[in-house]
Protein backbone atom coordinates (compact mmCIF):
# COMPACT_ATOMS: atom_id res chain seq x y z
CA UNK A 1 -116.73 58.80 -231.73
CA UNK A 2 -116.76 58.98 -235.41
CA UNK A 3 -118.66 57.03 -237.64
CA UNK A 4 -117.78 53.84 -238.86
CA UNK A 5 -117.81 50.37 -239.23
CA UNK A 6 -116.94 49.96 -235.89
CA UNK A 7 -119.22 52.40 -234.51
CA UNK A 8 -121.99 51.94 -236.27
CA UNK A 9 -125.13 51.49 -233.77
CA UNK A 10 -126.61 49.14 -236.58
CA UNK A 11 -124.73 46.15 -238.08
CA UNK A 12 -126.53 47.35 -241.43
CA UNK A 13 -123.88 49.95 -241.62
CA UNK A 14 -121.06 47.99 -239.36
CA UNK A 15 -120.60 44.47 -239.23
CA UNK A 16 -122.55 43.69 -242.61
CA UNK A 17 -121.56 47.31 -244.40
CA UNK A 18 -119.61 45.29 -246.95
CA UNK A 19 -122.95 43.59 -247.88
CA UNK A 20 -124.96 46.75 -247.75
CA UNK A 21 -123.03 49.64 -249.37
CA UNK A 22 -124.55 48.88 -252.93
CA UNK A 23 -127.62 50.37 -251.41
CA UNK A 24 -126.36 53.72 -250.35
CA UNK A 25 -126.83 55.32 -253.51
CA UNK A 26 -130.40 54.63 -253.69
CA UNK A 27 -132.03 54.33 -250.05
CA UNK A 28 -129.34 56.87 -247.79
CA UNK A 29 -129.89 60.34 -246.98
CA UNK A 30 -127.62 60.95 -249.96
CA UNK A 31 -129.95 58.70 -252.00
CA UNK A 32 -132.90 60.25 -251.18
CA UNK A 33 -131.76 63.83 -251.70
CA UNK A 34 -130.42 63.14 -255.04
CA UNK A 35 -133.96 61.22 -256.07
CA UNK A 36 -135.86 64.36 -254.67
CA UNK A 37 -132.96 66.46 -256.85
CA UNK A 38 -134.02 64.05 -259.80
CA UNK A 39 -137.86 64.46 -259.91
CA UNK A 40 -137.54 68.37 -259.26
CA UNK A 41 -135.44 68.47 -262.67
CA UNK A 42 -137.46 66.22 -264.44
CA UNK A 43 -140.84 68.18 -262.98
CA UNK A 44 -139.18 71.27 -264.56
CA UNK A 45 -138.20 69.66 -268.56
CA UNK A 46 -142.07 68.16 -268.43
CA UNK A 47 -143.84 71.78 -267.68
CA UNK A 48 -141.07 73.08 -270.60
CA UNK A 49 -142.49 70.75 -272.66
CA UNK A 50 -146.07 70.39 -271.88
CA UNK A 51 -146.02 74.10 -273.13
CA UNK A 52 -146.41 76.52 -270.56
CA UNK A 53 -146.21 80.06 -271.57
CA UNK A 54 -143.99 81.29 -269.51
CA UNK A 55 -141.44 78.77 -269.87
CA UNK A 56 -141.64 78.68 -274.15
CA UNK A 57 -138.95 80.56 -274.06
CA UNK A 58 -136.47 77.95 -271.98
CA UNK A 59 -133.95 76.59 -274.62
CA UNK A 60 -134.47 72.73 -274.41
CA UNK A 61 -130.79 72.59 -275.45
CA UNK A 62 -129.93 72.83 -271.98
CA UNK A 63 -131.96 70.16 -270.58
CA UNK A 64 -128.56 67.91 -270.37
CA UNK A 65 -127.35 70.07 -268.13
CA UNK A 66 -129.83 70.33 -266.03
CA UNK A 67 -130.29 66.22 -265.84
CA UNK A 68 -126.42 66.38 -264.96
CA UNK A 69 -127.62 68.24 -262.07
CA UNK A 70 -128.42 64.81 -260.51
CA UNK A 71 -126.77 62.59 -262.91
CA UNK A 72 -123.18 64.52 -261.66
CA UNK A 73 -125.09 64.69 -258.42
CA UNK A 74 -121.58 64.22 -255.58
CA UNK A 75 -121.69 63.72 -251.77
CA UNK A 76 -120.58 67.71 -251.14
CA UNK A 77 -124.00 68.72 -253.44
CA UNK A 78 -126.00 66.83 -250.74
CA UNK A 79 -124.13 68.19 -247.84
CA UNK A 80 -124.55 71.33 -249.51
CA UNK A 81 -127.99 71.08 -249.54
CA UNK A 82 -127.95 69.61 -245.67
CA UNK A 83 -126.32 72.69 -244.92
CA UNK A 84 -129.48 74.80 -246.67
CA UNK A 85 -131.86 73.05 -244.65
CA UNK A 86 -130.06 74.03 -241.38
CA UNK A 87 -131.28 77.58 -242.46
CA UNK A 88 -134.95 76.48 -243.64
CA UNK A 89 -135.44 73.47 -241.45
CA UNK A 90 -137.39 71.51 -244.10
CA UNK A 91 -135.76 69.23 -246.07
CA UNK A 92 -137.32 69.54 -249.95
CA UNK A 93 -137.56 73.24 -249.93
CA UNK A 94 -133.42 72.95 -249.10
CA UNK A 95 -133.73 70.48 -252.37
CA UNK A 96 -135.53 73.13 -254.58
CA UNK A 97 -133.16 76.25 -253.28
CA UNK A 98 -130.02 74.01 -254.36
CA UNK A 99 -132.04 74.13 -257.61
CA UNK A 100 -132.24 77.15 -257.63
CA UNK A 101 -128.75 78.03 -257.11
CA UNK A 102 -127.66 76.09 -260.09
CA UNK A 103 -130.15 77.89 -262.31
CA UNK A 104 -128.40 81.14 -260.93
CA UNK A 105 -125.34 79.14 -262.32
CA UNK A 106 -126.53 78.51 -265.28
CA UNK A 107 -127.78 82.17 -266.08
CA UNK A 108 -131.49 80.78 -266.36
CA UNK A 109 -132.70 82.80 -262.57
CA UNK A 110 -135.69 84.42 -264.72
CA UNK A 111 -136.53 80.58 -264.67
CA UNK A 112 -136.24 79.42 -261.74
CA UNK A 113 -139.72 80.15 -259.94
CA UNK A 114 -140.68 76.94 -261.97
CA UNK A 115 -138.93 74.95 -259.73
CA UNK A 116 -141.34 73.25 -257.59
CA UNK A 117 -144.13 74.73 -259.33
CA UNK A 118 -147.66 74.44 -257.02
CA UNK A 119 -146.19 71.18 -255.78
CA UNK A 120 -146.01 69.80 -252.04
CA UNK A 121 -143.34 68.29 -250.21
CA UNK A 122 -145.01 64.89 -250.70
CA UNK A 123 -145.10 65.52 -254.30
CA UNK A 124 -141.31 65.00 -254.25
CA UNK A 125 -141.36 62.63 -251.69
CA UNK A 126 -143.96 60.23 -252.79
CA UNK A 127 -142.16 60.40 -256.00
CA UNK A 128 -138.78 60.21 -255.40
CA UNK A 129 -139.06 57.21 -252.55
CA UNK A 130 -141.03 54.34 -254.61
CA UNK A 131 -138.83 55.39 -257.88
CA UNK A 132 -135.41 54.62 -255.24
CA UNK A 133 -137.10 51.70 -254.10
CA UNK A 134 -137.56 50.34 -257.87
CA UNK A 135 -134.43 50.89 -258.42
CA UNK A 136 -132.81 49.61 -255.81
CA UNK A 137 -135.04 46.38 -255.86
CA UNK A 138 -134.42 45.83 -259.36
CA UNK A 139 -130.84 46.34 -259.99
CA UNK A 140 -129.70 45.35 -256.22
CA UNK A 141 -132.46 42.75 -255.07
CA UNK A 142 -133.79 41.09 -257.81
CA UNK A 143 -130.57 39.98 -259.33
CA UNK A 144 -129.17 38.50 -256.17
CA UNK A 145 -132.63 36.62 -255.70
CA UNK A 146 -133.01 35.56 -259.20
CA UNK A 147 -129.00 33.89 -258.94
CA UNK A 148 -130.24 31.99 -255.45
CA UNK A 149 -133.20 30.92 -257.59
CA UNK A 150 -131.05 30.21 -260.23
CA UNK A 151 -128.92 28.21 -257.92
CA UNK A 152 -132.13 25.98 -256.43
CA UNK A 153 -132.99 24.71 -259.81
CA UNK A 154 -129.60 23.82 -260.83
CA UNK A 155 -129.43 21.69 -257.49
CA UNK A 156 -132.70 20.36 -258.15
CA UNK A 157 -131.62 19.15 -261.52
CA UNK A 158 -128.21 17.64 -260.04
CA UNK A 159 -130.13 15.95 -257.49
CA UNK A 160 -133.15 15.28 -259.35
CA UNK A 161 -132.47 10.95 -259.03
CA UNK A 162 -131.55 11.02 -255.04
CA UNK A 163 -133.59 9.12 -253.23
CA UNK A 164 -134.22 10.11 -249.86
CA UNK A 165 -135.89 9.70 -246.35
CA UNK A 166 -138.99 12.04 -246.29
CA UNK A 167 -139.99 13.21 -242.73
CA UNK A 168 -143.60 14.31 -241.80
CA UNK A 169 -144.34 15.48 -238.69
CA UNK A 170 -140.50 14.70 -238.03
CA UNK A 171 -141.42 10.75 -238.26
CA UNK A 172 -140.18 8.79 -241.35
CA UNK A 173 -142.55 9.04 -244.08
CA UNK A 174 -142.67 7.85 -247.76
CA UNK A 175 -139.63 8.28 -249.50
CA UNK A 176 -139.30 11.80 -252.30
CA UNK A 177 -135.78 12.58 -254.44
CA UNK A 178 -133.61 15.48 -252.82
CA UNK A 179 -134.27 16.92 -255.89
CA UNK A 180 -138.30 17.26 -256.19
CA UNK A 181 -137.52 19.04 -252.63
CA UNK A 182 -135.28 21.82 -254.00
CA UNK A 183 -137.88 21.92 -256.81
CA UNK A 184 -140.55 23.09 -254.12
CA UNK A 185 -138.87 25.58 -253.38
CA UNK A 186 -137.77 26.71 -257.02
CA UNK A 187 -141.62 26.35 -258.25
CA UNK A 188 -142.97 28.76 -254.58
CA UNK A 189 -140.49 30.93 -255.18
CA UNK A 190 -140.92 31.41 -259.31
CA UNK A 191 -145.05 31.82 -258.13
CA UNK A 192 -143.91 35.01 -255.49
CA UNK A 193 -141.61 36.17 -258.56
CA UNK A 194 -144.70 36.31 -260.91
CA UNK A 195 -146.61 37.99 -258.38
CA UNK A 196 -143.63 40.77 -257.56
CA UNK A 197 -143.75 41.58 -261.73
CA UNK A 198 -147.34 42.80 -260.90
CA UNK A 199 -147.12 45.03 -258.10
CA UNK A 200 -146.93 48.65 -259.67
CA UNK A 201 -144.89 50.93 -258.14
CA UNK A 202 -147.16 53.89 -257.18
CA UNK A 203 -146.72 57.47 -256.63
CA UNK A 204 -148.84 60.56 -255.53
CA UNK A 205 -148.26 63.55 -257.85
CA UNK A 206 -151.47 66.17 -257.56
CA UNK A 207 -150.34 68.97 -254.82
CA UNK A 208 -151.27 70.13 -251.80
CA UNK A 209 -154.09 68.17 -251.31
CA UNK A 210 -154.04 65.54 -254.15
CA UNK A 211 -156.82 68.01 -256.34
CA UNK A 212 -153.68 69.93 -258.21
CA UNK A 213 -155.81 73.57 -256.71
CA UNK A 214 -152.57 75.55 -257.41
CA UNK A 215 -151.90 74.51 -260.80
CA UNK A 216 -155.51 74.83 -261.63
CA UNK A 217 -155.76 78.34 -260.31
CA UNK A 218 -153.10 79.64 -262.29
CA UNK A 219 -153.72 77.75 -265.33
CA UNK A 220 -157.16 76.76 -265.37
CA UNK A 221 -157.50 75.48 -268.95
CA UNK A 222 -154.65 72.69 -268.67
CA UNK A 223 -155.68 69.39 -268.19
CA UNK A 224 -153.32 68.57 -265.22
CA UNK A 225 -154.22 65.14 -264.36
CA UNK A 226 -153.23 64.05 -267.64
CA UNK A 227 -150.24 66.30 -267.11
CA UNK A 228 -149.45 64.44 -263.83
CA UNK A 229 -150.42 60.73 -265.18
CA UNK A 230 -148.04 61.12 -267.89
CA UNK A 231 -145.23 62.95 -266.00
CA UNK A 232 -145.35 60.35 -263.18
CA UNK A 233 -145.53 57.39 -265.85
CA UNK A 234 -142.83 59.05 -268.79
CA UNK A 235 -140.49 60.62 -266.74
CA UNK A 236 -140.22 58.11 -264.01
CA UNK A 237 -141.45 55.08 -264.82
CA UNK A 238 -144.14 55.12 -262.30
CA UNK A 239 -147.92 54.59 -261.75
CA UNK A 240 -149.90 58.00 -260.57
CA UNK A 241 -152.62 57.00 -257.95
CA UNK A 242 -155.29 59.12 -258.28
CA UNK A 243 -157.18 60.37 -256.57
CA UNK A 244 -155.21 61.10 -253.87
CA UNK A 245 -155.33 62.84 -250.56
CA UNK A 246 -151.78 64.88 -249.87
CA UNK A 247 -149.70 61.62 -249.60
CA UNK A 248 -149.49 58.54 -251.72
CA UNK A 249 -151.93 56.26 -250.24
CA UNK A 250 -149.25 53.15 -250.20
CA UNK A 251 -151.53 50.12 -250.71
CA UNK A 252 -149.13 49.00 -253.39
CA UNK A 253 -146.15 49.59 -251.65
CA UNK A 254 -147.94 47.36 -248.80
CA UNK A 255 -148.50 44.52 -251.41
CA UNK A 256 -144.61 45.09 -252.26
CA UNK A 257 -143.46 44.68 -248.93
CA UNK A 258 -145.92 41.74 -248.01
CA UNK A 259 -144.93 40.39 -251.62
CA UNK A 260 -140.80 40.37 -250.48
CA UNK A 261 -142.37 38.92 -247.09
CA UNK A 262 -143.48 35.86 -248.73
CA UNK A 263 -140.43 35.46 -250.48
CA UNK A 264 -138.44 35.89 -247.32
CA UNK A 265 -140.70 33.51 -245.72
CA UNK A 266 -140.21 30.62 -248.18
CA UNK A 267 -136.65 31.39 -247.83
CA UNK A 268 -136.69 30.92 -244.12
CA UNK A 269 -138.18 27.64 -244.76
CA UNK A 270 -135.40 26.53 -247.28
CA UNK A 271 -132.65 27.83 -245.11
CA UNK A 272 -134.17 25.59 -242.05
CA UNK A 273 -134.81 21.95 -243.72
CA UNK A 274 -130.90 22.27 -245.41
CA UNK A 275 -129.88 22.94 -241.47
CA UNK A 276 -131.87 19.83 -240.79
CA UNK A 277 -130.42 17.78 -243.85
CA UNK A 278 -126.85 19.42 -242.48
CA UNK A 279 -128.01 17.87 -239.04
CA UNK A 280 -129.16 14.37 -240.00
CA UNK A 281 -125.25 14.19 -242.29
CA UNK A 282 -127.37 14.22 -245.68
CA UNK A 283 -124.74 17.41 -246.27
CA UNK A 284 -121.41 18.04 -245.65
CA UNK A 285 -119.56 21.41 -245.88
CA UNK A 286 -116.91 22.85 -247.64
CA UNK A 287 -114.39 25.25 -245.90
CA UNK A 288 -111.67 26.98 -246.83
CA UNK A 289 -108.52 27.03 -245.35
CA UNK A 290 -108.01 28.14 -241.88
CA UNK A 291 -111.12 29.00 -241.26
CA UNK A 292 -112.85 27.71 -238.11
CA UNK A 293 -116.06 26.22 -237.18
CA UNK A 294 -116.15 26.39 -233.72
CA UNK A 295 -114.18 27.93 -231.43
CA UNK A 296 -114.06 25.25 -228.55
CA UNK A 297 -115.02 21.97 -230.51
CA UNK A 298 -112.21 21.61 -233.44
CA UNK A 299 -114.67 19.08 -235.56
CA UNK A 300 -117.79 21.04 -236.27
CA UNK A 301 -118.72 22.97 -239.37
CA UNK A 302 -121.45 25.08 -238.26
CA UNK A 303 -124.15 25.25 -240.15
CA UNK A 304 -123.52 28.95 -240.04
CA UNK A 305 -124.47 30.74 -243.35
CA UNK A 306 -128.17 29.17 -242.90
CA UNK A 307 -128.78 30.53 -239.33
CA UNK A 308 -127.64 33.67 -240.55
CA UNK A 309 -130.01 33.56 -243.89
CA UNK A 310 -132.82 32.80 -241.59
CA UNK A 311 -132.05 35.68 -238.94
CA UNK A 312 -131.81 38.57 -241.52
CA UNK A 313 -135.23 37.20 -243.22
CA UNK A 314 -136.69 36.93 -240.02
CA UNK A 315 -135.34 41.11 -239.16
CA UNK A 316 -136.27 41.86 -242.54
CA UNK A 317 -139.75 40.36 -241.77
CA UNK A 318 -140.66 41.72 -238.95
CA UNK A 319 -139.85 45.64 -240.57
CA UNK A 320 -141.42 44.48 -243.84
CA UNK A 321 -144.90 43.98 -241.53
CA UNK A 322 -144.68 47.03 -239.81
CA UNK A 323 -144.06 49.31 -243.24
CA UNK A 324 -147.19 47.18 -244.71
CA UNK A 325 -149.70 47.51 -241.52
CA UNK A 326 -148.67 51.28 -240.98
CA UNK A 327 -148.35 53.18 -244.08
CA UNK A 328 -151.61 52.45 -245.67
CA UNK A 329 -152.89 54.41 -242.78
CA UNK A 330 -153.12 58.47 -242.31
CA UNK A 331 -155.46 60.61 -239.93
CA UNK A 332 -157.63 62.72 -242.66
CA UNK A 333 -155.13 64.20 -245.68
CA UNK A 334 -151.94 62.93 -243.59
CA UNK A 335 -150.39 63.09 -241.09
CA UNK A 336 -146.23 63.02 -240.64
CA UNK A 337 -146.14 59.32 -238.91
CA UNK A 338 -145.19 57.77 -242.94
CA UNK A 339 -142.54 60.27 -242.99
CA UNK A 340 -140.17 58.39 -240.32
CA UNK A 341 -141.52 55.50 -241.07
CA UNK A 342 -140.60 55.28 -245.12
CA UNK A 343 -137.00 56.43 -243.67
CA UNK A 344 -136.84 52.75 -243.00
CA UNK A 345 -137.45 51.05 -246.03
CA UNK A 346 -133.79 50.35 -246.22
CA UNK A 347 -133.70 48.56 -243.19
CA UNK A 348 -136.08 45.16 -244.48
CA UNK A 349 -134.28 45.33 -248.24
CA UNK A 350 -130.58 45.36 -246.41
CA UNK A 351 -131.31 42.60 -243.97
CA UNK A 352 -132.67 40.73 -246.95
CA UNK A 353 -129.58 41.37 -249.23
CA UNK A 354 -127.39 40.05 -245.93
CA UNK A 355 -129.72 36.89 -245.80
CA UNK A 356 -129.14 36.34 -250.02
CA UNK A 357 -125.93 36.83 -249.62
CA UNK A 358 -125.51 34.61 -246.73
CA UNK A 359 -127.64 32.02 -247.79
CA UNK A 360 -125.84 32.28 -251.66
CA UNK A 361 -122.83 31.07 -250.08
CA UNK A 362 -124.25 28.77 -247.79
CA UNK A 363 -126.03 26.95 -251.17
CA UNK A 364 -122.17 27.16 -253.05
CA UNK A 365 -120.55 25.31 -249.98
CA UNK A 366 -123.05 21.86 -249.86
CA UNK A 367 -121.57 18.80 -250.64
CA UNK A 368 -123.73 15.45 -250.53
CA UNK A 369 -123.62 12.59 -248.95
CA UNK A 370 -125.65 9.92 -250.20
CA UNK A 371 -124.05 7.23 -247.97
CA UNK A 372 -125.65 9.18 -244.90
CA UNK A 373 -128.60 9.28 -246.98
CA UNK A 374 -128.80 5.88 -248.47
CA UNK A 375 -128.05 4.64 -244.72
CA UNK A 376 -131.58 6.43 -243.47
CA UNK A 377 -132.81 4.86 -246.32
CA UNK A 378 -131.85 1.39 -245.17
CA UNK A 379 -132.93 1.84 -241.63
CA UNK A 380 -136.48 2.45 -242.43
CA UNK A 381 -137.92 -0.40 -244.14
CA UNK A 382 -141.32 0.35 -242.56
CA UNK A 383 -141.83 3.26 -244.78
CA UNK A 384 -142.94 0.70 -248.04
CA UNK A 385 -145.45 -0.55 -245.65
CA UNK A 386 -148.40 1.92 -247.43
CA UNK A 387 -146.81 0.41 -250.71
CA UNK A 388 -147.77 -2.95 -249.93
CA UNK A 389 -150.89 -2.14 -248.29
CA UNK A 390 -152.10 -0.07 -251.56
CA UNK A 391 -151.39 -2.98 -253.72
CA UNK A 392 -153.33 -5.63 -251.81
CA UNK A 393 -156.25 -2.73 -251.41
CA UNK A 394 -156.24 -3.18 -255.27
CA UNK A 395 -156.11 -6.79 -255.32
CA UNK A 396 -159.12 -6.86 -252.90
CA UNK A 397 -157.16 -8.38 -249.80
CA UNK A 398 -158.65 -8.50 -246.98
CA UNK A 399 -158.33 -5.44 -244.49
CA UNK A 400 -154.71 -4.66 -245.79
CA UNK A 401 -153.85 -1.89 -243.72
CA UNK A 402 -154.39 -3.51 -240.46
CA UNK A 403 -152.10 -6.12 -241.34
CA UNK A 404 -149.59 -3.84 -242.43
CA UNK A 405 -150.41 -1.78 -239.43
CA UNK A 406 -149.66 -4.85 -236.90
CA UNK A 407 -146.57 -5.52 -238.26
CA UNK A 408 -144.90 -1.85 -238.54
CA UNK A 409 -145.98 -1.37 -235.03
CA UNK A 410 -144.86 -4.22 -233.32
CA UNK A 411 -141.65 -3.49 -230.71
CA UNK A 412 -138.87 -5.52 -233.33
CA UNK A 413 -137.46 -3.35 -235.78
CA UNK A 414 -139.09 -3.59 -239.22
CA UNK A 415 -136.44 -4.61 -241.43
CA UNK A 416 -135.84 -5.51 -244.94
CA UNK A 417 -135.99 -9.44 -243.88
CA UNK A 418 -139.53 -8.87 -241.73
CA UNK A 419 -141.24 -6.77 -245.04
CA UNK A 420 -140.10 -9.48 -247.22
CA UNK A 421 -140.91 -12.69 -244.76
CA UNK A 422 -144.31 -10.74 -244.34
CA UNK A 423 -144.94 -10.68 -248.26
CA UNK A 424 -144.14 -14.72 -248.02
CA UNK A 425 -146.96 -15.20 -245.54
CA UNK A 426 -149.86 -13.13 -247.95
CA UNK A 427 -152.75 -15.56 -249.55
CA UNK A 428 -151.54 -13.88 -252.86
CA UNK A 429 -150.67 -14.63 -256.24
CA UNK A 430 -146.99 -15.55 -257.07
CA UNK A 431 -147.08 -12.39 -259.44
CA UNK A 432 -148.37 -9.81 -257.07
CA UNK A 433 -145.63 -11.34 -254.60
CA UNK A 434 -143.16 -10.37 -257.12
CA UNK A 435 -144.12 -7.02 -257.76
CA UNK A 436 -144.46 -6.39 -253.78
CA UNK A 437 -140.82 -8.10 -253.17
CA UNK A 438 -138.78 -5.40 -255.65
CA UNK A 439 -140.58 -2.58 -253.40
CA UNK A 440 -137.92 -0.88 -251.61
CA UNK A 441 -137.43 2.50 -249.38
CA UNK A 442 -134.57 3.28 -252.58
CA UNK A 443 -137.38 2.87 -255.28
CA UNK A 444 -140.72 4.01 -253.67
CA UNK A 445 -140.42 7.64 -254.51
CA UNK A 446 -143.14 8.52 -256.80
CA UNK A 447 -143.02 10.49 -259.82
């Protein structure tokens, strides 16, 4: 079988590819190849320009064309390069003799032994992943996020004067505004937002075994962890960990993933109490024309773009743990059991762009309705009962809550006309009787 859509053994690159594809260029094979392609380039322009004396020589007029190297970077230059490794059976060396074949190309061969100068394959690696996955979280993720954010406070806002039913413990409870309950969400999420902005993005850049021996050996008087701090931080926006042992030690990229955890997490929350409101009527749905709900009962909307949200999060999750709980750990300088592993960090970020998506759409298609609300409203009359109590506790009355407490527990109903005969019957003032009888499930919402 060929690959496709159909095909596809993972609905990351089937079902949901439509959702997904923006991610290709950063977090594929393809994307990693041409990141690796990147930082090899950009290693070479900053030993050009930190001044190395065999490379004084190199006419920084062509540095464009080597950055078009990767920024003309096609799909047949990385299956050229897959083809390379066939021969050498390691991956980044078939990156640097690509390299190399372009400076042969370019007439610049006496060059090109200053392609992956006393580096490691983790050099490139360690590099080239976290600078993908700031990409691809920043121009793919973040945006998404920050419009379902957007989307939460706007709703908040619209629904900021809507009384409604709280539930605690799934038992009536003192009334809140729909809105204040969108705005938890806004106000968690903004918090896991501020904390994202802090995480650096971290890389290892230092050699073979994080001490940069090669490039110290053969130049002895250049100060190379400066050359690496600034490299790492100028060229690709990154932070260099140091020290190091031959691999990135990943205890940021672990606060990353645990960081987009929480998010996802709050997010699961969200996307289950709308299914409840959707449940208890509070919501209704829009749909568009011909499409169908359920396939055996003609009247339901299903709730559908929520479960789905809270599926993906939940996949996303579970990946998201296993990336944060393995990769800080390595026997001695490394071992190879990050390699497969950081393969993978497409999996949690796609299954959280389906859930966005998903859960985008679900927000765009909610229509209220306060007569379902109002109604729950009305039917729950015993919920003022800690209203009146906390008034007569101020007036001094006489063990308050038990009273209240018989008569919201008796086996009749609590109604509007019980609450109000029961306010009749207090050994109160005529004022404090007044303020108690404009208490109401509709106005007993707080601030």
């Amino acid at each position: 079988m060929d690959l496709n859509e159909l095909t596809a053994l993972s609905p990351i690159d089937g079902r949901y590819r439509r959702h997904t594809t923006t991610l290709a260029p950063y977090l594929s094979e393809f994307g990693l190849i041409r990141y690796r392609v990147l930082v090899e380039i950009e290693y070479f322009i900053a030993l050009c320009e930190a001044g190395v004396p065999q490379l004084k020589s190199f006419d920084e007029l062509l540095f464009p064309q080597l950055r078009g190297i990767y920024t003309n970077f096609s799909e047949q230059d990385a299956l050229n390069i897959k083809n390379i490794e066939k021969t050498t059976n390691h991956d980044v060396k078939a990156v640097e003799y690509f390299i190399k074949e372009n400076f042969d190309r370019l007439g610049i061969s006496v060059f090109k032994e200053f392609i992956h100068f006393g580096l490691t394959s983790q050099d490139i690696n360690n590099t080239a992943i976290p600078l993908s996955l700031k990409n691809a979280i920043e121009e793919q993720l973040l945006p998404l996020l920050e419009s379902i954010h957007t989307k939460i406070k706007a709703d908040a806002e619209t629904w900021k004067d809507i009384p409604m039913l709280a539930k605690t413990h799934g038992q009536p409870a003192s009334p809140t505004r729909l809105g204040k309950e969108f705005m938890v969400f806004y106000e968690r999420i903004s918090k896991q937002l501020e904390l994202l902005k802090t995480v650096p993005y971290s890389a290892k850049f230092g050699g073979a075994t994080g001490n940069f021996n090669a490039h110290h050996i053969a130049y002895p008087n250049t100060d190379w962890i400066a050359f690496g701090n600034n490299f790492v931080k100028q060229y690709l926006g990154l932070e260099r960990s140091h020290p190091t042992t031959q691999i990135e030690h990943y205890d940021n990229l672990a606060a990353l993933f645990d960081n987009l955890k929480r998010i996802n997490t709050i997010l699961i929350d969200l996307s289950r109490d709308i299914w409840q409101y959707i449940a208890s009527n509070y919501f209704k749905q829009k749909i568009k024309a011909g499409e169908i709900g359920s396939s055996a009962m003609p009247h339901k909307v299903n709730p559908i773009d929520f479960e789905n949200a809270e599926g993906n999060l939940g996949l996303a999750n579970a990946v998201f743990e296993h990336l944060s709980a393995k990769l800080p750990i390595s026997r001695l300088q490394r071992d190879l059991t990050d390699s497969t592993v950081l393969r993978n960090v497409s999996v949690p970020l796609a299954h959280t762009i389906i859930a966005l998506k998903s859960l985008e759409k679900g927000l765009g298609k909610l229509e209220l309705n306060k007569e379902a609300i109002d109604a729950d409203l009305s039917e729950n009359w015993a919920v003022v009962a800690e209203a009146i109590q906390t008034i007569l506790r101020r007036e001094g009355y006489p063990k308050p809550y038990e009273a209240l407490k018989e008569l919201t527990r008796k086996h009749e109903k609590v109604t509007e006309q019980s609450i109000k005969s029961f306010i009749e019957t207090l050994n109160v003032s005529e004022t404090i009787k007044e303020e108690l009888r404009i208490i109401s499930p509709f106005n007993y919402t707080g601030i």
